[in-house]
PDB file of N, CA and C in Angstrom:
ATOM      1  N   UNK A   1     107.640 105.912 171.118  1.00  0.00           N
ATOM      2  CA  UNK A   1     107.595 104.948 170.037  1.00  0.00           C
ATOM      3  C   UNK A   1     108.479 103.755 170.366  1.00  0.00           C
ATOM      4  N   UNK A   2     108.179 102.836 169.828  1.00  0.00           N
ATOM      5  CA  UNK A   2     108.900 101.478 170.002  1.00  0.00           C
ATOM      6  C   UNK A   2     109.571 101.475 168.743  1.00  0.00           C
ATOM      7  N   UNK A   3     110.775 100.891 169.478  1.00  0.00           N
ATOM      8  CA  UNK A   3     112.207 100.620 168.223  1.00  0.00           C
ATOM      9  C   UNK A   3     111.605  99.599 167.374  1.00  0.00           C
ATOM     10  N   UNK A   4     111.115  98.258 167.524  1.00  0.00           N
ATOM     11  CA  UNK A   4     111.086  97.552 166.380  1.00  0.00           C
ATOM     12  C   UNK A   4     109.758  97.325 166.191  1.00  0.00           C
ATOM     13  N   UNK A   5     108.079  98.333 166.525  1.00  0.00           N
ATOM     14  CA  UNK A   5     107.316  98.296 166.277  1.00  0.00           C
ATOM     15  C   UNK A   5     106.832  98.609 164.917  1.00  0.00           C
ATOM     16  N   UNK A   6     106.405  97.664 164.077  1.00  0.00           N
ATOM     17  CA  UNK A   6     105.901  97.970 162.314  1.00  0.00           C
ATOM     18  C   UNK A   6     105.473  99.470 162.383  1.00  0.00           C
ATOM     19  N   UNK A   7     104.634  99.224 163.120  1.00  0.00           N
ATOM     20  CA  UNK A   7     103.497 100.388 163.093  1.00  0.00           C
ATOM     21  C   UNK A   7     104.146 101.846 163.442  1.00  0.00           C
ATOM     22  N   UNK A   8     105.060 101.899 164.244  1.00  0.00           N
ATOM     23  CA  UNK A   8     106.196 103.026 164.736  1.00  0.00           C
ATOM     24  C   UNK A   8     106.733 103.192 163.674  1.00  0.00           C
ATOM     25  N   UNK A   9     107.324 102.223 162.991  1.00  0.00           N
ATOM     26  CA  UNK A   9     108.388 102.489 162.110  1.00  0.00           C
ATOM     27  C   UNK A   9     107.620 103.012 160.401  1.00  0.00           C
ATOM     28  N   UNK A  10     106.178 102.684 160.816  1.00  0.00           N
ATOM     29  CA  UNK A  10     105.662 103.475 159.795  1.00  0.00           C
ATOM     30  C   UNK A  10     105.131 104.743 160.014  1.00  0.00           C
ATOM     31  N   UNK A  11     104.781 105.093 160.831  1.00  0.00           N
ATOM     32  CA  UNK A  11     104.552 106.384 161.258  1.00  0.00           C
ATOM     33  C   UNK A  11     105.528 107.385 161.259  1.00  0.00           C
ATOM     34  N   UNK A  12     107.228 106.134 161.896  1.00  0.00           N
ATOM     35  CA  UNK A  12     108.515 107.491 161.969  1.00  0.00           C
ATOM     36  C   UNK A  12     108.847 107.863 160.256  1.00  0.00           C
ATOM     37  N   UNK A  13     108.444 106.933 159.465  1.00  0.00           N
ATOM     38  CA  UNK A  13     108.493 107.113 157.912  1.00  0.00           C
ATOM     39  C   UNK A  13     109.498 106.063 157.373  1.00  0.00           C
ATOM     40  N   UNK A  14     109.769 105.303 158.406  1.00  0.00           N
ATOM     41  CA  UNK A  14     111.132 104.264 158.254  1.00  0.00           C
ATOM     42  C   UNK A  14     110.961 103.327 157.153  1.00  0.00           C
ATOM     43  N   UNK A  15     109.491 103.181 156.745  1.00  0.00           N
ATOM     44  CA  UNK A  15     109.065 102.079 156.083  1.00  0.00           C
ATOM     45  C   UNK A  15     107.756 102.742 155.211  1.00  0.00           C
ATOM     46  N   UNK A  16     108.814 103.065 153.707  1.00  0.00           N
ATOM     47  CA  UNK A  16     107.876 103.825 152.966  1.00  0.00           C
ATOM     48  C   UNK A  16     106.357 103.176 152.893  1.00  0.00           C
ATOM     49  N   UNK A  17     105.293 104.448 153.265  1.00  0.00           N
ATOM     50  CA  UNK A  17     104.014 104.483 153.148  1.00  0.00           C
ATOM     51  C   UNK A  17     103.509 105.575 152.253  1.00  0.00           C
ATOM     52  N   UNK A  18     102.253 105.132 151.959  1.00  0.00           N
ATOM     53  CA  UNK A  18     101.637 106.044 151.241  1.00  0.00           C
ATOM     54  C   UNK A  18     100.008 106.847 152.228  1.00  0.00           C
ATOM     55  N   UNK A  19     100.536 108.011 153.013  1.00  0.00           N
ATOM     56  CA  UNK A  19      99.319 108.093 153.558  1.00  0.00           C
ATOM     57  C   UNK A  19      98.258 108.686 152.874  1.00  0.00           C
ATOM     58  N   UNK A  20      97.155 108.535 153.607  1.00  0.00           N
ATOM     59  CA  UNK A  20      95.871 109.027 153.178  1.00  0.00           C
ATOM     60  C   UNK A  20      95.788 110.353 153.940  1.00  0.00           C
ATOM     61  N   UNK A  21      96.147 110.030 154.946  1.00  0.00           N
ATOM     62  CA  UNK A  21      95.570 110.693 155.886  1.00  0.00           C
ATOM     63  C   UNK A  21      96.963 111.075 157.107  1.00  0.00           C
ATOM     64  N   UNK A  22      97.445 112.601 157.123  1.00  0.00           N
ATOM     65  CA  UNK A  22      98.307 112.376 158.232  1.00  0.00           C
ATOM     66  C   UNK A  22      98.310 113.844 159.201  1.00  0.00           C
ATOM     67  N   UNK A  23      98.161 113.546 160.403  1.00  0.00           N
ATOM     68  CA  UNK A  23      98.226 115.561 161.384  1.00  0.00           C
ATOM     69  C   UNK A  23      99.344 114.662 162.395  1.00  0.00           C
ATOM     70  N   UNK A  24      99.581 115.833 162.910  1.00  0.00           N
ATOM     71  CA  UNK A  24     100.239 115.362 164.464  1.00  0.00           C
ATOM     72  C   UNK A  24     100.186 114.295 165.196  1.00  0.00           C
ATOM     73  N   UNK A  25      98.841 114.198 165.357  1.00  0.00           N
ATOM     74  CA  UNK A  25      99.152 112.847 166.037  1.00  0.00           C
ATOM     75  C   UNK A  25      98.661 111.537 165.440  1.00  0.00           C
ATOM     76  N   UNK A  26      98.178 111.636 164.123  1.00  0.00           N
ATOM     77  CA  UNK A  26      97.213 109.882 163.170  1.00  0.00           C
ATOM     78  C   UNK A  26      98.162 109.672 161.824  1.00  0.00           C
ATOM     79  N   UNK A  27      98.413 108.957 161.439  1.00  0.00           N
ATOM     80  CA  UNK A  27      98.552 108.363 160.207  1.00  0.00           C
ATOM     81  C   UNK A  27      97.411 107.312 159.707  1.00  0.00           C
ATOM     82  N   UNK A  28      97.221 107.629 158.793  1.00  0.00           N
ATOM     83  CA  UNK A  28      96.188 106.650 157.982  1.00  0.00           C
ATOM     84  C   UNK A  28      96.601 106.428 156.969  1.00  0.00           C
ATOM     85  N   UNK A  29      96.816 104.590 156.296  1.00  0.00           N
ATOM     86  CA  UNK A  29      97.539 104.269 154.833  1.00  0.00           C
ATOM     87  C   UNK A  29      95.827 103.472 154.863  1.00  0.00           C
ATOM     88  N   UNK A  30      96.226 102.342 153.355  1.00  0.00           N
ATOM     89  CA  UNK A  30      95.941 101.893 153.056  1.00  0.00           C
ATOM     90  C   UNK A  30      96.343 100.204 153.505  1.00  0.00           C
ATOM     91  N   UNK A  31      95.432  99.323 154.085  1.00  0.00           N
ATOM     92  CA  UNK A  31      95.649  97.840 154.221  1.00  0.00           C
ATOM     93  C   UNK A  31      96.565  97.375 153.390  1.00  0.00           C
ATOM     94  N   UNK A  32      97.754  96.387 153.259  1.00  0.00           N
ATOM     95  CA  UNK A  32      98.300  95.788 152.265  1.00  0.00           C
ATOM     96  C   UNK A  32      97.435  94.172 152.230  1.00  0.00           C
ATOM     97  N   UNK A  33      96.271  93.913 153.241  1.00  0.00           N
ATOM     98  CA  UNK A  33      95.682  92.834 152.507  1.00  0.00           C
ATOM     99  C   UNK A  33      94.258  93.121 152.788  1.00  0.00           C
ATOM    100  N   UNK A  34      93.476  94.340 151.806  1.00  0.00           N
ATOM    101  CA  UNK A  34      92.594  94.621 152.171  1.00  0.00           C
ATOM    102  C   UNK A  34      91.262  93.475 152.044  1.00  0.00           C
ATOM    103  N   UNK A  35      90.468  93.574 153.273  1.00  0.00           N
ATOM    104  CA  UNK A  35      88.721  92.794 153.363  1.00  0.00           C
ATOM    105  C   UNK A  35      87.959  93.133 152.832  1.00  0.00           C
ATOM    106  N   UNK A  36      87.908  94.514 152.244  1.00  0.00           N
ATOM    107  CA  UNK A  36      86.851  95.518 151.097  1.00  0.00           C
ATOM    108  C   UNK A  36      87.176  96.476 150.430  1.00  0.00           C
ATOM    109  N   UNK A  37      86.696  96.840 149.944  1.00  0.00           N
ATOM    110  CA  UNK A  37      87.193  98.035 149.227  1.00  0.00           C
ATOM    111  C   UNK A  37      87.851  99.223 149.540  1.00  0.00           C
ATOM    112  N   UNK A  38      87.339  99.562 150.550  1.00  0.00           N
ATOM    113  CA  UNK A  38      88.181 100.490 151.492  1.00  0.00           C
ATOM    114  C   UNK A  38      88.360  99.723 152.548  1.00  0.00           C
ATOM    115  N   UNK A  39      90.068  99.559 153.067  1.00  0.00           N
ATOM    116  CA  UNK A  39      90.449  99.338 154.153  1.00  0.00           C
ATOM    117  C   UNK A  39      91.669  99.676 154.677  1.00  0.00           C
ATOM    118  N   UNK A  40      91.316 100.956 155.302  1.00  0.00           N
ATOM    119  CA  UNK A  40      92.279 101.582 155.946  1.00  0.00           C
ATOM    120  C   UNK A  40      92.839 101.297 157.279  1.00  0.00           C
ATOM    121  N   UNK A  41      93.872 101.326 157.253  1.00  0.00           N
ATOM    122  CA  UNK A  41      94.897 101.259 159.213  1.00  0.00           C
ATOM    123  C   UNK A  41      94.851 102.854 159.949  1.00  0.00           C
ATOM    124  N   UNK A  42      94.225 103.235 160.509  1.00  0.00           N
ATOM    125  CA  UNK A  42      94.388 104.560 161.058  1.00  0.00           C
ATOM    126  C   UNK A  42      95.386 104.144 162.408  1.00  0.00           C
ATOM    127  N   UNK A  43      96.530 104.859 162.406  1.00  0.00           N
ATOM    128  CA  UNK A  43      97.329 104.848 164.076  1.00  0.00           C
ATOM    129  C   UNK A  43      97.551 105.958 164.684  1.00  0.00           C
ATOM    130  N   UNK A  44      97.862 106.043 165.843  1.00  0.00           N
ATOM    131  CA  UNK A  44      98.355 107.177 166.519  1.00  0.00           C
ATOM    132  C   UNK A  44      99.982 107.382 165.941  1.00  0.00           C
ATOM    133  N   UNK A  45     100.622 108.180 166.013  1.00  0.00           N
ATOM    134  CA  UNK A  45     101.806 108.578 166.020  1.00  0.00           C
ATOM    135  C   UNK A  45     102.686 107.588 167.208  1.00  0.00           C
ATOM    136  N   UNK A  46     102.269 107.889 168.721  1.00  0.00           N
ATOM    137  CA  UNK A  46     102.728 107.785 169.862  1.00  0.00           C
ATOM    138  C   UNK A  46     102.400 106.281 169.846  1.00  0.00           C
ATOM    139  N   UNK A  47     103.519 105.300 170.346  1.00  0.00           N
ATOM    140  CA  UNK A  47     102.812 103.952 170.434  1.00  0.00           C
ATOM    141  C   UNK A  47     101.942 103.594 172.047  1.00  0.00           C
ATOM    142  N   UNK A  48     101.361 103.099 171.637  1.00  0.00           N
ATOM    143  CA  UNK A  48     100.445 102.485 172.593  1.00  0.00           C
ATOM    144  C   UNK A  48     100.092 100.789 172.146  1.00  0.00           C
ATOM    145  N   UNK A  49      99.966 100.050 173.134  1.00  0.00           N
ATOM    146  CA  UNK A  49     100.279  98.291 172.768  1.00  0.00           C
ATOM    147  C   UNK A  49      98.688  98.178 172.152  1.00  0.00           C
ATOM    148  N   UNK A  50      97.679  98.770 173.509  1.00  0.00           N
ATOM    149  CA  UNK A  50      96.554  98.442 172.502  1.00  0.00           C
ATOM    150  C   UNK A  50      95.342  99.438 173.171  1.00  0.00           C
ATOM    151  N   UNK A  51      94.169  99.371 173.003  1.00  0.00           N
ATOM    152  CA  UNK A  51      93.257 100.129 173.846  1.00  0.00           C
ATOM    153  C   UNK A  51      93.312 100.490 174.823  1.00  0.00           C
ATOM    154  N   UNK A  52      93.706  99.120 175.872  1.00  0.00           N
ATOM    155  CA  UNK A  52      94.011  98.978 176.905  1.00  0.00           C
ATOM    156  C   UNK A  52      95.116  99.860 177.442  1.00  0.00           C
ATOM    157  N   UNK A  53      96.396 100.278 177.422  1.00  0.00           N
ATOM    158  CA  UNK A  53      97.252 101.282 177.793  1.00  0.00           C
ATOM    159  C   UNK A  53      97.277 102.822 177.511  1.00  0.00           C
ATOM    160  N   UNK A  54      95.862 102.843 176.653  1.00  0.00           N
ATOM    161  CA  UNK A  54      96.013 104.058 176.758  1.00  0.00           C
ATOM    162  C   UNK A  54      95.233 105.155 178.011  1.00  0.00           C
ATOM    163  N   UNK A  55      96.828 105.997 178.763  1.00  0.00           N
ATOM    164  CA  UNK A  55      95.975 106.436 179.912  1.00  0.00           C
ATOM    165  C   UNK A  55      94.920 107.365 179.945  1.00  0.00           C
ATOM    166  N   UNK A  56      94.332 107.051 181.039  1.00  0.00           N
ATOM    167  CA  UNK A  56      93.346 107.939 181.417  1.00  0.00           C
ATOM    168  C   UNK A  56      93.339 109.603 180.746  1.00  0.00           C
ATOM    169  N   UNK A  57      92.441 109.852 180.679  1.00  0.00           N
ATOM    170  CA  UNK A  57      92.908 111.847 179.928  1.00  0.00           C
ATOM    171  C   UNK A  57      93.587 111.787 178.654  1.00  0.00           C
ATOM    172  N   UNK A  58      93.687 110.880 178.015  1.00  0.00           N
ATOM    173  CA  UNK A  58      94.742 111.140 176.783  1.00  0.00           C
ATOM    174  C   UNK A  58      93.425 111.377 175.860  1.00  0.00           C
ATOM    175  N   UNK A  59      93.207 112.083 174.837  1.00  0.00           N
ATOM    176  CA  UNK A  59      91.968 112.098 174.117  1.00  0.00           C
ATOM    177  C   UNK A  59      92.205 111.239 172.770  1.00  0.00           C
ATOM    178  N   UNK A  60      93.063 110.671 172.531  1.00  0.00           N
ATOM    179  CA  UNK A  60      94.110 109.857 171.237  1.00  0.00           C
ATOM    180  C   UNK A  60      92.386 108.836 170.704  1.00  0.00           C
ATOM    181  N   UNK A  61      91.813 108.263 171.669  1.00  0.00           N
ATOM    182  CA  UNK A  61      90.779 107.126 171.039  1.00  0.00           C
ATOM    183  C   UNK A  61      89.562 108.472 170.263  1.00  0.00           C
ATOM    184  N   UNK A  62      89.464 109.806 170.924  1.00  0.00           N
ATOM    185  CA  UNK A  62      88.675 110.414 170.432  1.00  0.00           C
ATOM    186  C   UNK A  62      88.972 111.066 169.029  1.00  0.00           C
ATOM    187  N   UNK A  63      90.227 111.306 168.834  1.00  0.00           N
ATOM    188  CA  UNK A  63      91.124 111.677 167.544  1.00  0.00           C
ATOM    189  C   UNK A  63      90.834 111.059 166.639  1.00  0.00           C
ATOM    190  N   UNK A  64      91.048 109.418 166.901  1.00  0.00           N
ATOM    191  CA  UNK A  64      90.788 108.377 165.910  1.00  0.00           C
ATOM    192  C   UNK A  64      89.819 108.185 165.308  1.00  0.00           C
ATOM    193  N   UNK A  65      88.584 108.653 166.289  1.00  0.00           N
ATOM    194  CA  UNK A  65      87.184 108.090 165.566  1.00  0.00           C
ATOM    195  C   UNK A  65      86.727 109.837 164.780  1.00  0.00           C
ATOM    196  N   UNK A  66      87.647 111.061 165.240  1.00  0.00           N
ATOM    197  CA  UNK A  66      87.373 111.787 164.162  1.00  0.00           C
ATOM    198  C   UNK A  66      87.950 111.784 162.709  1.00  0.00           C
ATOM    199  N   UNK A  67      89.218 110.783 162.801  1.00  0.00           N
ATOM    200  CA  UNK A  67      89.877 110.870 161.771  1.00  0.00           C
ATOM    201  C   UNK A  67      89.016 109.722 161.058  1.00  0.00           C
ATOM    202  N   UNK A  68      88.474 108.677 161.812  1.00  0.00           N
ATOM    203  CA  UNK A  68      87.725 107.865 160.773  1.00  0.00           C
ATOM    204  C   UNK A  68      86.752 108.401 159.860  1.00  0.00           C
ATOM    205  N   UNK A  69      86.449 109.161 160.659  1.00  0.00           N
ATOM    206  CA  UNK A  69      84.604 109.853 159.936  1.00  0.00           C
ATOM    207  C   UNK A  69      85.827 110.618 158.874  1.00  0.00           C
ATOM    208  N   UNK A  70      86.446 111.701 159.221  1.00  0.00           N
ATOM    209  CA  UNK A  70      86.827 112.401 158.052  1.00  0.00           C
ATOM    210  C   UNK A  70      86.926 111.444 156.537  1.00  0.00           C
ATOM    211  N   UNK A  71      88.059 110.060 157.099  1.00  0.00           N
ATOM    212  CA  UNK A  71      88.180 109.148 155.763  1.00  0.00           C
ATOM    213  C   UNK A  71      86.943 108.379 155.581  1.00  0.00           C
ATOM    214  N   UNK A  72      85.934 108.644 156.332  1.00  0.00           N
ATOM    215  CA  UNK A  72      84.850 107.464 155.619  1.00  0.00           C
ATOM    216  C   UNK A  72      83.965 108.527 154.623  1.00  0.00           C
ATOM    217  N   UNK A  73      84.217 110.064 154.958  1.00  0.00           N
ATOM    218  CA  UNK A  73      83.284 111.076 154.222  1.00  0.00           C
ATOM    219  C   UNK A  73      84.352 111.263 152.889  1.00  0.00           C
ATOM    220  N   UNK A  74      85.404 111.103 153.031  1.00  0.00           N
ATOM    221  CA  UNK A  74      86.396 111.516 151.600  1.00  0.00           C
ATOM    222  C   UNK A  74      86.308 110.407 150.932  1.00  0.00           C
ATOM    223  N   UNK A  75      85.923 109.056 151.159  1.00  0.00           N
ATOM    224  CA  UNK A  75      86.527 107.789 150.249  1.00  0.00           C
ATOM    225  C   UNK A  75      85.009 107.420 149.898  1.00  0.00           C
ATOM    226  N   UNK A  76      83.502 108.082 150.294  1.00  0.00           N
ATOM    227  CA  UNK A  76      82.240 108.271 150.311  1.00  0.00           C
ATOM    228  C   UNK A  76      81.627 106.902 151.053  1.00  0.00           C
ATOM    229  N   UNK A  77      82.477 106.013 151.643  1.00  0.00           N
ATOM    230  CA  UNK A  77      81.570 104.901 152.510  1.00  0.00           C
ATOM    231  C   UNK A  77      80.899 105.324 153.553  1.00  0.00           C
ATOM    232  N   UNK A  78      80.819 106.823 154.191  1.00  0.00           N
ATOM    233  CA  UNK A  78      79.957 107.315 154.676  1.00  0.00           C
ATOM    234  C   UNK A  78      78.412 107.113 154.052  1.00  0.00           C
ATOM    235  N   UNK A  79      78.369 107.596 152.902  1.00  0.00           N
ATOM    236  CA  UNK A  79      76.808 107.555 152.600  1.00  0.00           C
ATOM    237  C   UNK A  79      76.248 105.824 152.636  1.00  0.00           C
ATOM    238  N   UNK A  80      76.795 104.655 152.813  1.00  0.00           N
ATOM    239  CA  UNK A  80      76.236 103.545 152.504  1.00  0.00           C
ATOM    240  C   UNK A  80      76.510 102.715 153.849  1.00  0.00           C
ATOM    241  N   UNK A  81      77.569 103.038 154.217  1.00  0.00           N
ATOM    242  CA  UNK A  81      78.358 102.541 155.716  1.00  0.00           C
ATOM    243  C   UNK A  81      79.353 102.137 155.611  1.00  0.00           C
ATOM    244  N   UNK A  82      79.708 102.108 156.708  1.00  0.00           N
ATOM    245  CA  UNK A  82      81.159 101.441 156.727  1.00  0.00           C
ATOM    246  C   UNK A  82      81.102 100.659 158.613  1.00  0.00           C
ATOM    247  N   UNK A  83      82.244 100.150 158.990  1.00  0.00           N
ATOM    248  CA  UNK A  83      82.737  99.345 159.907  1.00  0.00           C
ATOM    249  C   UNK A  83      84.012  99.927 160.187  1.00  0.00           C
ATOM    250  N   UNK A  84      84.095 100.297 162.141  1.00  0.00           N
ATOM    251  CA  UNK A  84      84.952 100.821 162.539  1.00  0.00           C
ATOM    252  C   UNK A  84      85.690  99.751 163.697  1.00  0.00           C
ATOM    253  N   UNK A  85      87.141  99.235 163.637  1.00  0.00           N
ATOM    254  CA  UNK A  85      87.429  97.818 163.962  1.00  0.00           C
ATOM    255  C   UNK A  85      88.023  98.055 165.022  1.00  0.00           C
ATOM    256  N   UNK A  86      88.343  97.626 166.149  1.00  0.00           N
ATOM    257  CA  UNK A  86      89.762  97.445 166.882  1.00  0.00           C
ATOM    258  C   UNK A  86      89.978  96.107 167.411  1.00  0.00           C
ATOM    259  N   UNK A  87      90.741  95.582 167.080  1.00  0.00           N
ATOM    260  CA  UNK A  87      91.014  94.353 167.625  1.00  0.00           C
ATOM    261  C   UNK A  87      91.980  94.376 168.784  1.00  0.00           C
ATOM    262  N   UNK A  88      91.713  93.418 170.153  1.00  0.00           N
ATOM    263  CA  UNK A  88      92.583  93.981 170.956  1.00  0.00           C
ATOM    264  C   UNK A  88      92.965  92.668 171.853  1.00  0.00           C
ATOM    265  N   UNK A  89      93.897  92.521 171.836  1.00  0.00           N
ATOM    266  CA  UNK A  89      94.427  91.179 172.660  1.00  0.00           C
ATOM    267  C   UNK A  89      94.775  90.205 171.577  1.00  0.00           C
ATOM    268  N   UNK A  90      94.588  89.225 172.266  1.00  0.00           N
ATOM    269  CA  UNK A  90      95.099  87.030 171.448  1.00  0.00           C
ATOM    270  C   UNK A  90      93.656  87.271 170.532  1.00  0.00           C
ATOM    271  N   UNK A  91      92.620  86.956 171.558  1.00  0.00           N
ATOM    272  CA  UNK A  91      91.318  86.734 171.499  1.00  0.00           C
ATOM    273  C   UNK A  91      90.469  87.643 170.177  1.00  0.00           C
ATOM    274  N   UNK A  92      91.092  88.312 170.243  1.00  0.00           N
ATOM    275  CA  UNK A  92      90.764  89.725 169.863  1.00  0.00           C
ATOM    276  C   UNK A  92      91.156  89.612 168.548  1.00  0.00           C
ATOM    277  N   UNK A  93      92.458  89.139 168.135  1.00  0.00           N
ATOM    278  CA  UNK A  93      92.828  88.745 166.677  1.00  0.00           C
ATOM    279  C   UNK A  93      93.758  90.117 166.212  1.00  0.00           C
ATOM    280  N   UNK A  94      94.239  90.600 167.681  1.00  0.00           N
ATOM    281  CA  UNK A  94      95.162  92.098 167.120  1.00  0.00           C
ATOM    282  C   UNK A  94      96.753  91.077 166.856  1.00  0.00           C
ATOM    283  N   UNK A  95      97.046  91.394 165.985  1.00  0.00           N
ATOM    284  CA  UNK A  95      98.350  90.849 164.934  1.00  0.00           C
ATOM    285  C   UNK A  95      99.140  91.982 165.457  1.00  0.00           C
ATOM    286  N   UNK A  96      99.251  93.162 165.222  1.00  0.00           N
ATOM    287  CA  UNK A  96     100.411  94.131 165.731  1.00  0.00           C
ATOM    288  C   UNK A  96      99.923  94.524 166.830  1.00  0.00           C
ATOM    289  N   UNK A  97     100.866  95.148 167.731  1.00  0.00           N
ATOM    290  CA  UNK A  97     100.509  95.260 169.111  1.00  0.00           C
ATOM    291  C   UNK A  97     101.196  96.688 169.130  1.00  0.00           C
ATOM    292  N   UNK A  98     100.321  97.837 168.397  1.00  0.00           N
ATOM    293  CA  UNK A  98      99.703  98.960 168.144  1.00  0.00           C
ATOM    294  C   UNK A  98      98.747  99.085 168.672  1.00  0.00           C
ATOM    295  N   UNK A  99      98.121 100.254 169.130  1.00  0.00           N
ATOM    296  CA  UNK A  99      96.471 101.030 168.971  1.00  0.00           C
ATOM    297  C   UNK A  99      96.353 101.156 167.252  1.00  0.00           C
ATOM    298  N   UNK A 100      95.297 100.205 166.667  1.00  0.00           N
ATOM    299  CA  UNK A 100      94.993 100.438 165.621  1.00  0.00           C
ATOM    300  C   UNK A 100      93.553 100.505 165.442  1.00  0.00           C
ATOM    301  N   UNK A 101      93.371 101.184 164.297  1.00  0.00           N
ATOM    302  CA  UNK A 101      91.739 100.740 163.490  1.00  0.00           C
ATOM    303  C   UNK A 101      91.836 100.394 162.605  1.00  0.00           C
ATOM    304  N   UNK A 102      90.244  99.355 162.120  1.00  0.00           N
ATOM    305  CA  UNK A 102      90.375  99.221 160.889  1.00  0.00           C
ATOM    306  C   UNK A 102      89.126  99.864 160.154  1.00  0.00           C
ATOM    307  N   UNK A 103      88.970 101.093 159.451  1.00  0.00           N
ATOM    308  CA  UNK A 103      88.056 101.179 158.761  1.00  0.00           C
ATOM    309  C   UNK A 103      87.691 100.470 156.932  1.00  0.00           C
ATOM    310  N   UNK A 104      86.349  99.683 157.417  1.00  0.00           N
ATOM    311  CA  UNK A 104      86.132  99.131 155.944  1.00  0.00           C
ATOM    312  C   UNK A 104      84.842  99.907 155.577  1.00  0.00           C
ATOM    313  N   UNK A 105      84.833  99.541 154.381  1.00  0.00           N
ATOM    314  CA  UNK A 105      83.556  99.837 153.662  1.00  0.00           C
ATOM    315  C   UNK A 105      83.745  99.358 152.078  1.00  0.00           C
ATOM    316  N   UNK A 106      82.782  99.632 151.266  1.00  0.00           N
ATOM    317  CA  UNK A 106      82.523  99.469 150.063  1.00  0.00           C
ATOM    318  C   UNK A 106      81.810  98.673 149.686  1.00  0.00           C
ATOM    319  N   UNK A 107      81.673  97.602 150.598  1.00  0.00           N
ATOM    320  CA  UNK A 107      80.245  96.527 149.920  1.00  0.00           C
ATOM    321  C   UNK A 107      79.730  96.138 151.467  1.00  0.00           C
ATOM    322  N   UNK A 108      78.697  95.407 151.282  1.00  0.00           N
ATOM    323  CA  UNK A 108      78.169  94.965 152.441  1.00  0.00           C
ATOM    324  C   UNK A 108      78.662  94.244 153.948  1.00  0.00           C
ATOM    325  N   UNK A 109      78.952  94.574 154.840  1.00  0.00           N
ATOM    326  CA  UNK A 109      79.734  93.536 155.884  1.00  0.00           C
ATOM    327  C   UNK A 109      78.652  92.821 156.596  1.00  0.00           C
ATOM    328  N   UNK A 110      79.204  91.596 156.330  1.00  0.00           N
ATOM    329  CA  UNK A 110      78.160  90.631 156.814  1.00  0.00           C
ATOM    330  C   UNK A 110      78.601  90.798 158.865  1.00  0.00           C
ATOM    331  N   UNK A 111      77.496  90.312 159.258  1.00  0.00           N
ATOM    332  CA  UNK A 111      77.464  90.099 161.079  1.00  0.00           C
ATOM    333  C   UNK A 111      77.051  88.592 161.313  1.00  0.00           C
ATOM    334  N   UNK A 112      77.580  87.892 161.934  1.00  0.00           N
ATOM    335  CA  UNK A 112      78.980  88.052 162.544  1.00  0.00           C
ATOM    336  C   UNK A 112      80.448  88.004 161.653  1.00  0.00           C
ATOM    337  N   UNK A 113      80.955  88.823 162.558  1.00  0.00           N
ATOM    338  CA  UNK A 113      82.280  88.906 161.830  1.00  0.00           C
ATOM    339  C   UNK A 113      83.608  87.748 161.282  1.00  0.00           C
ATOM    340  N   UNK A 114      83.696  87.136 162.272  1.00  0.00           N
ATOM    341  CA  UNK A 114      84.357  86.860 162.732  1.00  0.00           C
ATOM    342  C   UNK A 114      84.151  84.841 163.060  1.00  0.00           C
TER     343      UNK A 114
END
């Protein structure tokens, strides 16, 4: 974990959260400036800067996209859809320099995004 990483310091519990969702290795809160109705931050525990560093064999990106489905079937944007995010780099529009997701749902997401 990184000492002055947001995202660390919410996971170590340093910076009261309210999770949704938490095992060994994911935390999942709630967005503080959510895009829809549901918009959750899912992270790893362990920091990682972004997609990109995470090594080879680690199964952490496969974790994530089970923990998404779990919260997209409990918060029900499963049945209508939802949008599974990672932003990664400048370009990319990643603001913390975490491995994060963003799962949305609740009303329609228009394409293109961005």
């Amino acid at each position: 974990m990184s000492e002055d990483c947001i995202f660390c310091k919410i996971a170590r519990k340093e910076i009261p959260t309210e999770f949704i969702y938490e095992d060994n290795l994911v935390v999942a809160f709630n967005d503080i400036n959510p895009q829809a109705p549901v918009h959750v931050i899912i992270i790893p525990k362990e920091h990682h800067d972004s997609i990109l560093t995470v090594p080879a064999g680690d199964d952490i990106i496969s974790h994530l996209h089970l923990v998404a489905n779990r919260i997209a079937l409990k918060t029900g944007i499963a049945k209508t859809g939802f949008r599974l995010v990672n932003n990664c780099g400048k370009d990319g529009n990643q603001t913390v320099p975490h491995l994060h997701y963003h799962l949305l749902g609740g009303r329609p997401l228009l394409w293109p995004p961005g």
